[in-house]
C-alpha atoms as a PDB file:
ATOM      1  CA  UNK A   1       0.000   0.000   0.000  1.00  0.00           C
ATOM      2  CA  UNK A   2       1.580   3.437  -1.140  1.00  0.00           C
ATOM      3  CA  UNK A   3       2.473   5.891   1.852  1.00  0.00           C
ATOM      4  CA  UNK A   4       0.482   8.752   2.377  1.00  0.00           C
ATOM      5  CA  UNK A   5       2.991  10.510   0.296  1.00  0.00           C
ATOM      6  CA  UNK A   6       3.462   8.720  -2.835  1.00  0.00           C
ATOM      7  CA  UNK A   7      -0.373   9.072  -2.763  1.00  0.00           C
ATOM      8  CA  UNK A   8      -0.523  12.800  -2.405  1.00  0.00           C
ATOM      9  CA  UNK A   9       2.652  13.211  -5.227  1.00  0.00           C
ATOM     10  CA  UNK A  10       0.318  10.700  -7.530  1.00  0.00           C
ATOM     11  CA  UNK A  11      -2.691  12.912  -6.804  1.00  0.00           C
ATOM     12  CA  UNK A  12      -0.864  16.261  -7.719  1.00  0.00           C
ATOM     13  CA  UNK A  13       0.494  14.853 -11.053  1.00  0.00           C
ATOM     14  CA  UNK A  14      -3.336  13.698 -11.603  1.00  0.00           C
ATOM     15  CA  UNK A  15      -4.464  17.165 -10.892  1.00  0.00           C
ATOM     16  CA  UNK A  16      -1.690  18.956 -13.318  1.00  0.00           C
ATOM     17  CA  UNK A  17      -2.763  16.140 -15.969  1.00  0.00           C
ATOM     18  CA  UNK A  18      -6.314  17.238 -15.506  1.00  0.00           C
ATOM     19  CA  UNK A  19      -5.741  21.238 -15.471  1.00  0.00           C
ATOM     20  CA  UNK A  20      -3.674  20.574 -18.562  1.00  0.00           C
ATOM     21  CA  UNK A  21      -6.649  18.407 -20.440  1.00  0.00           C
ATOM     22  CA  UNK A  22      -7.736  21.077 -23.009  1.00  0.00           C
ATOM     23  CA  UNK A  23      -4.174  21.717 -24.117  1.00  0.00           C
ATOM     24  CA  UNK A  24      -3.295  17.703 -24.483  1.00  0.00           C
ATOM     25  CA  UNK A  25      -6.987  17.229 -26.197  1.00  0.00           C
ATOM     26  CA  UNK A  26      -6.424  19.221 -29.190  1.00  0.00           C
ATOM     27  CA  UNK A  27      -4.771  16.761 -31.267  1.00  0.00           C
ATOM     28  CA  UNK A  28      -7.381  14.143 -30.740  1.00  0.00           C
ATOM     29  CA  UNK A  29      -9.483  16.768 -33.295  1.00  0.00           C
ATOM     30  CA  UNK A  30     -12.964  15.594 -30.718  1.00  0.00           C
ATOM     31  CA  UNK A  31     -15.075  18.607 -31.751  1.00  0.00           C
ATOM     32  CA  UNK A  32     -13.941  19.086 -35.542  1.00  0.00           C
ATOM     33  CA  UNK A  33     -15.779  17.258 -38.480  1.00  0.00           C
ATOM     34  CA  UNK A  34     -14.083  14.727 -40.426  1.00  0.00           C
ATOM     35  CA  UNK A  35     -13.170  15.302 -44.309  1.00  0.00           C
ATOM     36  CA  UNK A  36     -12.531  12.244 -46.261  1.00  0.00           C
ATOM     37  CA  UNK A  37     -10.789  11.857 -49.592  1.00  0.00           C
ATOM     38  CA  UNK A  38     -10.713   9.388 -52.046  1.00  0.00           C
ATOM     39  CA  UNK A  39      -8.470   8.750 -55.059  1.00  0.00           C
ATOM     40  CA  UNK A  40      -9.465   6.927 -58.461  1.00  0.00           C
ATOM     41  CA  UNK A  41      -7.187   5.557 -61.087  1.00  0.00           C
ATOM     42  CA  UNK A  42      -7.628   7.046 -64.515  1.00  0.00           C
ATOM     43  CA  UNK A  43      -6.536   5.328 -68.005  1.00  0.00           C
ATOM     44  CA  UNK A  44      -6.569   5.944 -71.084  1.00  0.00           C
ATOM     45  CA  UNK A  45      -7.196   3.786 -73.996  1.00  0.00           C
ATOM     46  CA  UNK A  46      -9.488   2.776 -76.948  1.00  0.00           C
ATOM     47  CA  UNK A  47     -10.349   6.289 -77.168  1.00  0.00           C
ATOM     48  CA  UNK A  48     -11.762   7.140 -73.649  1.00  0.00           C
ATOM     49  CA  UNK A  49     -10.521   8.350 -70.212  1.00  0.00           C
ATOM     50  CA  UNK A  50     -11.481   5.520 -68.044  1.00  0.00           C
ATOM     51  CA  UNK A  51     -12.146   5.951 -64.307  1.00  0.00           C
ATOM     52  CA  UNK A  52     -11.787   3.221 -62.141  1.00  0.00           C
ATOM     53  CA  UNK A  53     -14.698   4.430 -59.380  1.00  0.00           C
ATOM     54  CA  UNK A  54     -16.935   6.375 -62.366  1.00  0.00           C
ATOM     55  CA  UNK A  55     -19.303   6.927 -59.325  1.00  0.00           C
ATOM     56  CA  UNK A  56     -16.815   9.673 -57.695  1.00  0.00           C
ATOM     57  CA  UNK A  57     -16.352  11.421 -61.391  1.00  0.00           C
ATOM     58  CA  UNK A  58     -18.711  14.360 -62.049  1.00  0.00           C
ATOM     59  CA  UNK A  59     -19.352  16.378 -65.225  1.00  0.00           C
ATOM     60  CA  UNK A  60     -17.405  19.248 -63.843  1.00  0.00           C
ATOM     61  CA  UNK A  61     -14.261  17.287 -63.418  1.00  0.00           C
ATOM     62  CA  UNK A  62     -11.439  19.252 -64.377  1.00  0.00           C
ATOM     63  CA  UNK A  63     -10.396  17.158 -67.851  1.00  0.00           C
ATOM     64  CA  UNK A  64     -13.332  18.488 -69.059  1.00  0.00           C
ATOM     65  CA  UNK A  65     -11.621  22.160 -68.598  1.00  0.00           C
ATOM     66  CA  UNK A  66      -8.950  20.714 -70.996  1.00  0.00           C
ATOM     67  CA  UNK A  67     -10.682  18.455 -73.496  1.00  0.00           C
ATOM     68  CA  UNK A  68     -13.751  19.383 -75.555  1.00  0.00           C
ATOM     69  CA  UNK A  69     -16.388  16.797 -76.393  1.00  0.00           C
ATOM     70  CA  UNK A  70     -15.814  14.739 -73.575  1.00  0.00           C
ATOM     71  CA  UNK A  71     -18.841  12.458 -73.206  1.00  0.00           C
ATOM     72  CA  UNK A  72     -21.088  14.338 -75.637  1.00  0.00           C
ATOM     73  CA  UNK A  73     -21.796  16.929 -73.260  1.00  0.00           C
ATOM     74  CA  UNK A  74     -25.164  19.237 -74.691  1.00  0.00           C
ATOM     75  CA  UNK A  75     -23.740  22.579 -73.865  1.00  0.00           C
ATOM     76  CA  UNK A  76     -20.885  22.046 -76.148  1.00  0.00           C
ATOM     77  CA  UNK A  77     -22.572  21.800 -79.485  1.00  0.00           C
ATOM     78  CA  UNK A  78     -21.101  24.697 -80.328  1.00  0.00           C
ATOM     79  CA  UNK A  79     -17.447  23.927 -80.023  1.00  0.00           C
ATOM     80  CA  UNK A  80     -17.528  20.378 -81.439  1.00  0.00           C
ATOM     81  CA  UNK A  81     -19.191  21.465 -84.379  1.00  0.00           C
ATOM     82  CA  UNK A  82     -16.275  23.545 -84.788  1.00  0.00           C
ATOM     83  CA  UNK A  83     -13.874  21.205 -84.412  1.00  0.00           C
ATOM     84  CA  UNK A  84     -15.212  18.726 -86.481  1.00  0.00           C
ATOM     85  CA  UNK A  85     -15.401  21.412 -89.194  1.00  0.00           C
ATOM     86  CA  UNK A  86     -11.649  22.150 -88.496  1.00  0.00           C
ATOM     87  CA  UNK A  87     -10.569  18.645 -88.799  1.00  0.00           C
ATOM     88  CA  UNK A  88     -12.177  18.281 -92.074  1.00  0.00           C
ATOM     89  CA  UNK A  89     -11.204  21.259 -93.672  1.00  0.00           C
ATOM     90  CA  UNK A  90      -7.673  20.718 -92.021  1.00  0.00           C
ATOM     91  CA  UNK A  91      -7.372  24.706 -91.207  1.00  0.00           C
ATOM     92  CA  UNK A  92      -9.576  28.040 -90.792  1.00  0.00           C
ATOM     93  CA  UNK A  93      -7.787  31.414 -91.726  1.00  0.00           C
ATOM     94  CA  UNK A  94      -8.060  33.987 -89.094  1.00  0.00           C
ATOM     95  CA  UNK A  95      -7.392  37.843 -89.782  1.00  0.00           C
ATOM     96  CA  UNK A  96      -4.732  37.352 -87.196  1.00  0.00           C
ATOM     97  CA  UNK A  97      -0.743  38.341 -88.700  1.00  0.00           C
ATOM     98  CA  UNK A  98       2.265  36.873 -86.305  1.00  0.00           C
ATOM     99  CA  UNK A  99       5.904  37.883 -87.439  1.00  0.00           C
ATOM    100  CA  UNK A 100       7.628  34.583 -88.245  1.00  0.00           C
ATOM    101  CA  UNK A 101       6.241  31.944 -90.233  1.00  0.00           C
ATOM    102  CA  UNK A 102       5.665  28.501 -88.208  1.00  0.00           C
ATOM    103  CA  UNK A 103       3.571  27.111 -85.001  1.00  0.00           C
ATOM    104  CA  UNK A 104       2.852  29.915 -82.268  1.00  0.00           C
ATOM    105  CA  UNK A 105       1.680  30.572 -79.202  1.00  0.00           C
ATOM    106  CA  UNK A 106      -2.215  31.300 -79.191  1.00  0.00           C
ATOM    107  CA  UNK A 107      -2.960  35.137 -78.670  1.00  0.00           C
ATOM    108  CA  UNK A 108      -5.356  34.399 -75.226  1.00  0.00           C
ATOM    109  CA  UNK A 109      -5.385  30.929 -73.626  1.00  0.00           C
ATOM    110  CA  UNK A 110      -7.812  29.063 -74.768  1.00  0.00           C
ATOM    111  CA  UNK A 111     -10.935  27.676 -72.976  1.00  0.00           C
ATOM    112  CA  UNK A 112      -9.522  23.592 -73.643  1.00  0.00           C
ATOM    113  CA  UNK A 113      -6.276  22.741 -74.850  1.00  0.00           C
ATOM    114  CA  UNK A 114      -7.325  18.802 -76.813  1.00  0.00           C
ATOM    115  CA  UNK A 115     -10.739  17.884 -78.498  1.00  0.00           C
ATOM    116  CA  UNK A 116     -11.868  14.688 -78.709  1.00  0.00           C
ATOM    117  CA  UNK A 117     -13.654  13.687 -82.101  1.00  0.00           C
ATOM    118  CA  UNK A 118     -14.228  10.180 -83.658  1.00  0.00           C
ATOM    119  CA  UNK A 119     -12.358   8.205 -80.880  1.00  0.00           C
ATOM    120  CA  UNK A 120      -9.252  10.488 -81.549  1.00  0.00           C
ATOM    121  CA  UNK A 121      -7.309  13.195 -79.529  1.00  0.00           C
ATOM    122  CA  UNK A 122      -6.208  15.836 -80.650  1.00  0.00           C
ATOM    123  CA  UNK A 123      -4.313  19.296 -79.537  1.00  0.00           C
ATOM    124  CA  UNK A 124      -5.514  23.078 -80.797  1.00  0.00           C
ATOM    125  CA  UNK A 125      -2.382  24.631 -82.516  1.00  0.00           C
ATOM    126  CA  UNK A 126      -2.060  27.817 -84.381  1.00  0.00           C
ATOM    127  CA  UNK A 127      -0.065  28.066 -87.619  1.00  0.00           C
ATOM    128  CA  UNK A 128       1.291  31.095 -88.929  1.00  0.00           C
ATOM    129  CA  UNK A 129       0.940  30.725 -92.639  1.00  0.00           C
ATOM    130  CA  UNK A 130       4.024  31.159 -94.915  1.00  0.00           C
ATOM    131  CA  UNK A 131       1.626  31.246 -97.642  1.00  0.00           C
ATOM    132  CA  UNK A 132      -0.129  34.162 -96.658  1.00  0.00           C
ATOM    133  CA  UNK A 133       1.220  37.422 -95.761  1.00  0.00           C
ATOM    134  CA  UNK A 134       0.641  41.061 -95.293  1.00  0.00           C
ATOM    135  CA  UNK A 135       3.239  43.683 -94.695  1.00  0.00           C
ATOM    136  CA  UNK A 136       5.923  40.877 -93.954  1.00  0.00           C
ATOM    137  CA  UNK A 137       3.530  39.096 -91.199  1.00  0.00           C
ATOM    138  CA  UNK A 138       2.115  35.842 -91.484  1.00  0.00           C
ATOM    139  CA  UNK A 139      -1.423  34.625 -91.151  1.00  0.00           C
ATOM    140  CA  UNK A 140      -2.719  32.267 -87.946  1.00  0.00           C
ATOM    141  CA  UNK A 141      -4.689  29.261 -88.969  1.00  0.00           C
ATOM    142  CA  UNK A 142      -6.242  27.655 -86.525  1.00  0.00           C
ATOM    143  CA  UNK A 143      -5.475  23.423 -86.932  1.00  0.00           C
ATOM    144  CA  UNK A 144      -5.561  20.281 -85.000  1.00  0.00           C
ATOM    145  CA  UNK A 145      -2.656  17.996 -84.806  1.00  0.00           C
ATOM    146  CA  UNK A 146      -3.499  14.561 -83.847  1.00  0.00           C
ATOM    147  CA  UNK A 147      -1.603  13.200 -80.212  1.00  0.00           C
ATOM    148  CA  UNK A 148      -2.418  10.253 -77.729  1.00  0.00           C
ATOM    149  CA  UNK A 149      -4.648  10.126 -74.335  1.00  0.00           C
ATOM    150  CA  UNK A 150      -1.094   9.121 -72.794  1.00  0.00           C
ATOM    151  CA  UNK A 151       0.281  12.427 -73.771  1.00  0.00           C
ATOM    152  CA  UNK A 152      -2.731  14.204 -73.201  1.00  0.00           C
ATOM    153  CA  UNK A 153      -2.687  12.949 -69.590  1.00  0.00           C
ATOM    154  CA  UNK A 154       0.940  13.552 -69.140  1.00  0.00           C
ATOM    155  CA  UNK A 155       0.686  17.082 -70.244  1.00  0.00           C
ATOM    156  CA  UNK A 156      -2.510  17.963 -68.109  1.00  0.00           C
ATOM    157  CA  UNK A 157      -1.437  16.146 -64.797  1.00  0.00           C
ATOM    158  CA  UNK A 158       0.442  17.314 -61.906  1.00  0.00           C
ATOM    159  CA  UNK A 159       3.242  15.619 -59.617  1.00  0.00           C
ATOM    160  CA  UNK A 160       1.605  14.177 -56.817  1.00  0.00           C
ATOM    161  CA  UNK A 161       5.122  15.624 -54.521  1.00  0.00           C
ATOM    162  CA  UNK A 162       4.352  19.180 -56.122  1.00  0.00           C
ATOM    163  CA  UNK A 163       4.109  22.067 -53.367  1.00  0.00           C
ATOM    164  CA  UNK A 164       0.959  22.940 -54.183  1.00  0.00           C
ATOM    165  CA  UNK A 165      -0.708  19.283 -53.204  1.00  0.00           C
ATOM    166  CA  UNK A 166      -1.464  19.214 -49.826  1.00  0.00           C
ATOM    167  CA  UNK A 167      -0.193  16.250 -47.498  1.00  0.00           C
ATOM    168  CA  UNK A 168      -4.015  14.980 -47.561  1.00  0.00           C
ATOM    169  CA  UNK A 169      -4.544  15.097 -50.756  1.00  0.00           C
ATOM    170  CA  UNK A 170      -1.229  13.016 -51.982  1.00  0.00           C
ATOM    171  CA  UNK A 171      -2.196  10.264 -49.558  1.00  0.00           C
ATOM    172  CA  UNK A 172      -5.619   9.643 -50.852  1.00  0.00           C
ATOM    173  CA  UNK A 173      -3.603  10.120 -54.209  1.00  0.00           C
ATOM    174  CA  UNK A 174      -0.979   7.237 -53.360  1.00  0.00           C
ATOM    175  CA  UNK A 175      -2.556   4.848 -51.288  1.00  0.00           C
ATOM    176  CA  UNK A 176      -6.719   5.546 -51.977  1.00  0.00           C
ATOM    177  CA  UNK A 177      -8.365   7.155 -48.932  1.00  0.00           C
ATOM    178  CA  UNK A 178      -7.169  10.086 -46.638  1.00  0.00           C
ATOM    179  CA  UNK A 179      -9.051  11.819 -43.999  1.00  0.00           C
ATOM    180  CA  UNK A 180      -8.210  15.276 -42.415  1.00  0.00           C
ATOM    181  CA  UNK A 181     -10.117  17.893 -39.716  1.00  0.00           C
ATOM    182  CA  UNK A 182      -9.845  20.343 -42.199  1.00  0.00           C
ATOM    183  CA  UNK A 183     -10.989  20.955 -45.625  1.00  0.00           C
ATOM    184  CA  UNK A 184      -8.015  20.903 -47.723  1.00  0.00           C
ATOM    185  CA  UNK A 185      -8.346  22.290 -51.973  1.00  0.00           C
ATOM    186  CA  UNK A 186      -8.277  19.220 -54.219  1.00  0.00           C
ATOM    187  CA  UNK A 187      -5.847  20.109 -57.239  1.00  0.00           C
ATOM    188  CA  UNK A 188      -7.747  20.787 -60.623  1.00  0.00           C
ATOM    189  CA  UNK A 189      -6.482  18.152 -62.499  1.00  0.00           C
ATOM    190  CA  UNK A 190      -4.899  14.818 -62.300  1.00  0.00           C
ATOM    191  CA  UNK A 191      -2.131  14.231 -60.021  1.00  0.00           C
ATOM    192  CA  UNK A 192       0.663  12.036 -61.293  1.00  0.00           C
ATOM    193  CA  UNK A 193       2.000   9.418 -58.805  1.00  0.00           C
ATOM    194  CA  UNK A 194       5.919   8.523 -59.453  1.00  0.00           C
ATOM    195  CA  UNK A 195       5.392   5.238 -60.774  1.00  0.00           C
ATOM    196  CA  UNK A 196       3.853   7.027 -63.824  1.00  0.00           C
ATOM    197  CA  UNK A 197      -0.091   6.475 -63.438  1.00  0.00           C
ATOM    198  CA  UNK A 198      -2.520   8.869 -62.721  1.00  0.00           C
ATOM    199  CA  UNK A 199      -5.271   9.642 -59.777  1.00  0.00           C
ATOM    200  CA  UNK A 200      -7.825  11.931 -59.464  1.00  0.00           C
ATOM    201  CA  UNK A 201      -8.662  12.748 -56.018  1.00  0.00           C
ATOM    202  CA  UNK A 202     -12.198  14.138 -54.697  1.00  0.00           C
ATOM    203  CA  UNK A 203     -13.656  14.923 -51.209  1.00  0.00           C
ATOM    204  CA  UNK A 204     -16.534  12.454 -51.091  1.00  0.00           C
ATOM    205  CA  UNK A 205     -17.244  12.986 -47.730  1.00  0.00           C
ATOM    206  CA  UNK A 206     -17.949  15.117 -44.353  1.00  0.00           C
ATOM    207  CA  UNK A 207     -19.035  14.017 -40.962  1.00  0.00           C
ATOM    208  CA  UNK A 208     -19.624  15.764 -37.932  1.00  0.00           C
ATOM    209  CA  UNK A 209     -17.838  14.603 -34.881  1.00  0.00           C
ATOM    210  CA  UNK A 210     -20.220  11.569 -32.775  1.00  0.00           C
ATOM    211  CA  UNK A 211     -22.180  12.722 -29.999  1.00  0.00           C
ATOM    212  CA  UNK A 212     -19.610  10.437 -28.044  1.00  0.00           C
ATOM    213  CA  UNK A 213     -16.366  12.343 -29.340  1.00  0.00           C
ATOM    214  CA  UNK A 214     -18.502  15.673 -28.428  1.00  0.00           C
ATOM    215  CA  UNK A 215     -19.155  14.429 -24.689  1.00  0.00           C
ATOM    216  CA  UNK A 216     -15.779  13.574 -24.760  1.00  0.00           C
ATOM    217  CA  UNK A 217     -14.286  16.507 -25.507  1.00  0.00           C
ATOM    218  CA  UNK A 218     -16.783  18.668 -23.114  1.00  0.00           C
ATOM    219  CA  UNK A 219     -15.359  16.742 -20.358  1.00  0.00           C
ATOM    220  CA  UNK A 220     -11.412  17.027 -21.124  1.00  0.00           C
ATOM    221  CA  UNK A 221     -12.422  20.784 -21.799  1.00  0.00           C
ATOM    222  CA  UNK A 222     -14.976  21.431 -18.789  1.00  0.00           C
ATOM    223  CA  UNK A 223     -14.999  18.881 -16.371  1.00  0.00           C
ATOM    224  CA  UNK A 224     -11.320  17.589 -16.044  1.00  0.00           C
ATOM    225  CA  UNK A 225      -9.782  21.254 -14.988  1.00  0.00           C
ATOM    226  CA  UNK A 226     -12.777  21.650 -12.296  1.00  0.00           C
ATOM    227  CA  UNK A 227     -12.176  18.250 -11.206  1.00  0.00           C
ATOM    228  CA  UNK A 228      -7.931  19.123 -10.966  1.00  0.00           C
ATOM    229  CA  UNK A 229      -8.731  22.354  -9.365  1.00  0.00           C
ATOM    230  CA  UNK A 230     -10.929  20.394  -6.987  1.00  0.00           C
ATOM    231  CA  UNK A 231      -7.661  17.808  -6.170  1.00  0.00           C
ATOM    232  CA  UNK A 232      -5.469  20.603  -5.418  1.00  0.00           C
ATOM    233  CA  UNK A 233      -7.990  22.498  -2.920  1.00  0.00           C
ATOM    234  CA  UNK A 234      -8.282  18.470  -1.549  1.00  0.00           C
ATOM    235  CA  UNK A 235      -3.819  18.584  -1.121  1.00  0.00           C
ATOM    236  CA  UNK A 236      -3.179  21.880  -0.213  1.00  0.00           C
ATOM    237  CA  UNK A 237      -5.620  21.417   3.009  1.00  0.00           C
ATOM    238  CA  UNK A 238      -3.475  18.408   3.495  1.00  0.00           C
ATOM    239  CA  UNK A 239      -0.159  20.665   3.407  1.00  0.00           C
ATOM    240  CA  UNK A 240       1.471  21.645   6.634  1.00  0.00           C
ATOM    241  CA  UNK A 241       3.755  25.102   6.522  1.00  0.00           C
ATOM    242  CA  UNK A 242       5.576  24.702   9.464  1.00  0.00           C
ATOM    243  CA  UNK A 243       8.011  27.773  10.087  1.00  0.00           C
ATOM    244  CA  UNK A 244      11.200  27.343  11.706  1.00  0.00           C
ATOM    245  CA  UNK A 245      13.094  31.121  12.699  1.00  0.00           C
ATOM    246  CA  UNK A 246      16.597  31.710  14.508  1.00  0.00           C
ATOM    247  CA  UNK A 247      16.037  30.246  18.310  1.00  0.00           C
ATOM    248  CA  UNK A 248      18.104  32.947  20.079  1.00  0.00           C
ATOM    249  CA  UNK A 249      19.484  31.937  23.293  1.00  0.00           C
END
């Protein structure tokens, strides 16, 4: 049986361990919801993106930003029936001049970078015309030139160790799932894992902390100082000052 003592020195240390509750709670995350992330493989081949979970891929995923006539998508009846102009015709003349003859840069970024027509990929480019000129410039054509998924994929996709990918998100990228207290930005495209395939990563869900983990955490935050504050008023009536002074003869 412990001396009265060892007792009292165990009781202090539980007291300190219960003012100090809040601070050591805090990592345990009790009264914060729960974000969790999930990553899907994507492939391409036979002239399709292929997800691996299509149930986690919306409409607004971001390939759709970079490749026109995904899917058949209504809204872009527009921009297809462009392209499939352009890709019989081969070119379309703008009024557009550019100083050297050859491929250039477009003169605004584009709205998609690849359209896919027919089961076939293929990249916008802009040609200045030899052909053509007018006062020593040379006239943009717009054109398609024909590439692979693969590239397309490579090209669009970002490292999953880039800066910008948050911790969270790389983990549901590498291993499938990843959960976090806070809501972290997804990347808006595909992230690129090192072994050369590709993942895109969504939140696809958010819970709020159990009644359980809320009790919890209202007694580490409430309860357990009152109850240390209550152990020390308990010890110090158990505490004995005794003074000793200078006994003068």
């Amino acid at each position: 049986m412990p001396s009265p003592f060892r007792r009292d020195v165990g009781l202090a240390l539980l007291a300190l361990g219960l003012l100090a509750a809040p601070l050591w709670s805090l990592p345990l995350h009790l009264d914060e919801p729960t974000y969790r992330y999930e990553g899907t493989a994507v492939t391409a081949g036979n002239g399709s993106i292929d997800y691996a979970d299509s149930d986690m891929v919306s409409h607004e995923t971001p390939l759709r930003d970079e490749i026109a006539c995904m899917d058949g998508i209504p809204w872009e009846v527009r921009p297809c029936a462009f392209e499939r102009l352009l890709l019989e015709n081969r070119t379309v003349p703008t009024d557009i001049y550019y100083g050297s003859a050859g491929r250039v840069r477009p003169p605004v970024d584009d709205r998609y970078r690849y359209v896919l027509l027919n089961g076939s990929v293929y990249e916008t480019t802009y040609i200045a015309n030899e052909s053509v000129q007018r006062h020593g410039d040379y006239r943009i054509d717009l054109a398609l030139e024909r590439t692979t998924l693969e590239q397309v994929l490579q090209d669009v996709s970002r490292s999953v160790t880039a800066e910008e990918v948050s911790p969270t998100v790389a983990e549901a990228a590498q291993s499938g799932d990843a959960r976090s207290h806070r809501e972290v930005e997804s990347p808006d495209t595909l992230l690129r894992l090192e072994d050369g395939t590709f993942q895109y990563v969504t939140l696809t869900e958010e819970s709020d902390p159990s009644l359980a983990a809320r009790s919890l955490d209202f007694l580490l935050t409430y309860f357990a100082p009152l109850l240390g504050l209550a152990l020390l008023g308990y010890l110090s009536r158990r505490v004995e000052v005794t003074y000793v002074g200078d006994k003068r003869q």
